[in-house]
C-alpha atoms as a PDB file:
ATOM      1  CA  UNK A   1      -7.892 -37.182   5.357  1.00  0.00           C
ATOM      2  CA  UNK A   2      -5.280 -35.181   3.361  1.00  0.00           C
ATOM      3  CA  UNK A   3      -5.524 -36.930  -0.364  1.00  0.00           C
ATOM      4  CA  UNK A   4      -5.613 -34.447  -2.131  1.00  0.00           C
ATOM      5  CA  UNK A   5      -3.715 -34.864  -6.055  1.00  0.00           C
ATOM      6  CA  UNK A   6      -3.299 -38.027  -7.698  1.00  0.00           C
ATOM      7  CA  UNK A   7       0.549 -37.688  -6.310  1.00  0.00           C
ATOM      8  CA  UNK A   8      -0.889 -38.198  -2.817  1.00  0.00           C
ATOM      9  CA  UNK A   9      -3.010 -41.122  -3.756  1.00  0.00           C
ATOM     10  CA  UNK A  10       0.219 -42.859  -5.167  1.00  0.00           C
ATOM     11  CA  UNK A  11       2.155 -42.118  -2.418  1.00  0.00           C
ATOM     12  CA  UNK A  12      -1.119 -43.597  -0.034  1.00  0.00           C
ATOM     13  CA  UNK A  13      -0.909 -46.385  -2.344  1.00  0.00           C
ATOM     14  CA  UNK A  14       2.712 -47.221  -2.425  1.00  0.00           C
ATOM     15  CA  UNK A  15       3.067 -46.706   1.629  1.00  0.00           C
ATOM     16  CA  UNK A  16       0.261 -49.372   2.017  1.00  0.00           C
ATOM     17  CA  UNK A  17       1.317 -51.771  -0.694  1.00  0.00           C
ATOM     18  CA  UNK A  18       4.973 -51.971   1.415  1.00  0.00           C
ATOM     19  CA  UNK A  19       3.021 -52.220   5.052  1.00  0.00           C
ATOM     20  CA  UNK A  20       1.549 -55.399   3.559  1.00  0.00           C
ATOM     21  CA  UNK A  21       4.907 -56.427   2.553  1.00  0.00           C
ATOM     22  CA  UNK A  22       6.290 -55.823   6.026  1.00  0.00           C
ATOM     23  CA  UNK A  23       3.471 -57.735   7.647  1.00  0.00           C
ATOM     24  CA  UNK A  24       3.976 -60.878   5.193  1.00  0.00           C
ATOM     25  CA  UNK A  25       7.384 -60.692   6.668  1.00  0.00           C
ATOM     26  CA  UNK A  26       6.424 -60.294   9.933  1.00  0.00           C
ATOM     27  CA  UNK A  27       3.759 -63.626   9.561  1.00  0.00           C
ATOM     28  CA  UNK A  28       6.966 -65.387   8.161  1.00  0.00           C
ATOM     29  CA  UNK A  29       9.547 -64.521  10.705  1.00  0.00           C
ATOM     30  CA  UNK A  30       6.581 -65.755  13.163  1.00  0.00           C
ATOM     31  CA  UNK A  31       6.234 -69.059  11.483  1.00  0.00           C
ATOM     32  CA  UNK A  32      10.000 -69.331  11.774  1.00  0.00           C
ATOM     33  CA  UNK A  33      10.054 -69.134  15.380  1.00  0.00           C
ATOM     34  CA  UNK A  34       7.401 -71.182  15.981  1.00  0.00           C
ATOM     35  CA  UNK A  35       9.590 -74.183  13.564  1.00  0.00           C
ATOM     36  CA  UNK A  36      12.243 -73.541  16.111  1.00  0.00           C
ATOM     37  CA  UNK A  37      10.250 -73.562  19.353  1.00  0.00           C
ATOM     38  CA  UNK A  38       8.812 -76.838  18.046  1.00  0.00           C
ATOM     39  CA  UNK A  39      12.344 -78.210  17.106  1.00  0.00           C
ATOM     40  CA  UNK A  40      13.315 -77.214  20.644  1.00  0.00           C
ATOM     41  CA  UNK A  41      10.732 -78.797  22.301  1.00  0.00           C
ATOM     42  CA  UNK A  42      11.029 -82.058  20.257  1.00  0.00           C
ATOM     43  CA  UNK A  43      14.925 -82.564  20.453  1.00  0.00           C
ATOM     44  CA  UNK A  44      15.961 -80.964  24.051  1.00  0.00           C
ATOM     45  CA  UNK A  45      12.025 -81.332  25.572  1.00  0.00           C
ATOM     46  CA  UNK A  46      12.346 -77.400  26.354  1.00  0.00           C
ATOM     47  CA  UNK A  47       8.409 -76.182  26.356  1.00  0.00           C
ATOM     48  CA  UNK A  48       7.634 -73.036  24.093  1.00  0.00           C
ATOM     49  CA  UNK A  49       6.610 -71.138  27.370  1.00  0.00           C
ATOM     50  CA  UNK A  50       9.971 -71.521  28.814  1.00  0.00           C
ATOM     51  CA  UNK A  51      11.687 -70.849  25.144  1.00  0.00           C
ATOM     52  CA  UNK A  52       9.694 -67.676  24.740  1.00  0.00           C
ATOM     53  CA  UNK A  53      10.421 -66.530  28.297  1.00  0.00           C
ATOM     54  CA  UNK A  54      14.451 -67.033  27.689  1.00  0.00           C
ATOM     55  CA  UNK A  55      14.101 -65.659  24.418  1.00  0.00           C
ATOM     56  CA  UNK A  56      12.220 -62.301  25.505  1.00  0.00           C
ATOM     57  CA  UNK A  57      15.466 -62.114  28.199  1.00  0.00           C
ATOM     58  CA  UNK A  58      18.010 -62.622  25.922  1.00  0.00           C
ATOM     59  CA  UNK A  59      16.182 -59.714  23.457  1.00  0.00           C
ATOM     60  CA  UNK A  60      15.867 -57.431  26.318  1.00  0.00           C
ATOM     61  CA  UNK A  61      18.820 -58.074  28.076  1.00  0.00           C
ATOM     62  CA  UNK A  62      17.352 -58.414  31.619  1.00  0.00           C
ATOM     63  CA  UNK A  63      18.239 -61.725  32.675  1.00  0.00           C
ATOM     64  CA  UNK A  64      19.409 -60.838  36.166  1.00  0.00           C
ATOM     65  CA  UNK A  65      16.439 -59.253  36.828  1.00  0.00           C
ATOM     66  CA  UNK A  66      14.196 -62.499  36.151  1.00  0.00           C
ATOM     67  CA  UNK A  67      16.152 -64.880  37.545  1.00  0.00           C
ATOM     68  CA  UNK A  68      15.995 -62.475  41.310  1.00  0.00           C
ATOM     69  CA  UNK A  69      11.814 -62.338  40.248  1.00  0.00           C
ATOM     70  CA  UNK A  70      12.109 -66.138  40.039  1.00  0.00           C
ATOM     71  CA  UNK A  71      13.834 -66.203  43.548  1.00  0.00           C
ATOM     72  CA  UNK A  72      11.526 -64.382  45.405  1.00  0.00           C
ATOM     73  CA  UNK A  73       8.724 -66.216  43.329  1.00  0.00           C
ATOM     74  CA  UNK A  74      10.408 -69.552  45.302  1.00  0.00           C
ATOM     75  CA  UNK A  75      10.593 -68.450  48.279  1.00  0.00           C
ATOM     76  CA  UNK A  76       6.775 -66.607  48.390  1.00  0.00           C
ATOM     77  CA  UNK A  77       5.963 -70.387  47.530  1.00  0.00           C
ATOM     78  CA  UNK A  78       8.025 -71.752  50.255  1.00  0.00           C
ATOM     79  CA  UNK A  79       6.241 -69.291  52.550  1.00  0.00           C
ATOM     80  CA  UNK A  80       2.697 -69.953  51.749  1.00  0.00           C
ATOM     81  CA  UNK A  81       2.960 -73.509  50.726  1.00  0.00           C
END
């Protein structure tokens, strides 16, 4: 570990003491999400699972790609059953 001077222990200090501030953040933005997924679900019946899944395409910009993984998905299921 490189603490060395009483600087470096301040600095330690300070870099922690704003990582827990990000993470409170981060534990709020969550509970945020989870309001609206719960919201959704109650006023348009849309599950979480399904809210998540749109919301991770809409982040990531790949909605083309799921919706042809969904296709084959559909038709596998035709196939086998």
């Amino acid at each position: 570990m490189m603490v060395v001077t009483e600087e470096d222990r301040k600095k330690v200090k300070e870099y922690l003491k704003e990582a827990v501030k990000a993470t409170e953040r981060v534990v709020e933005e969550q509970a945020h999400i989870r309001d609206i997924l719960n919201t959704l679900k109650a006023d348009h019946d849309i599950p979480p699972k399904i809210s998540r899944k749109i919301m991770s395409a809409m982040r990531k910009g790949n909605a083309p790609e799921i919706k042809e993984e969904n296709e084959m998905i559909e038709d596998l299921f035709e196939i086998v059953g």
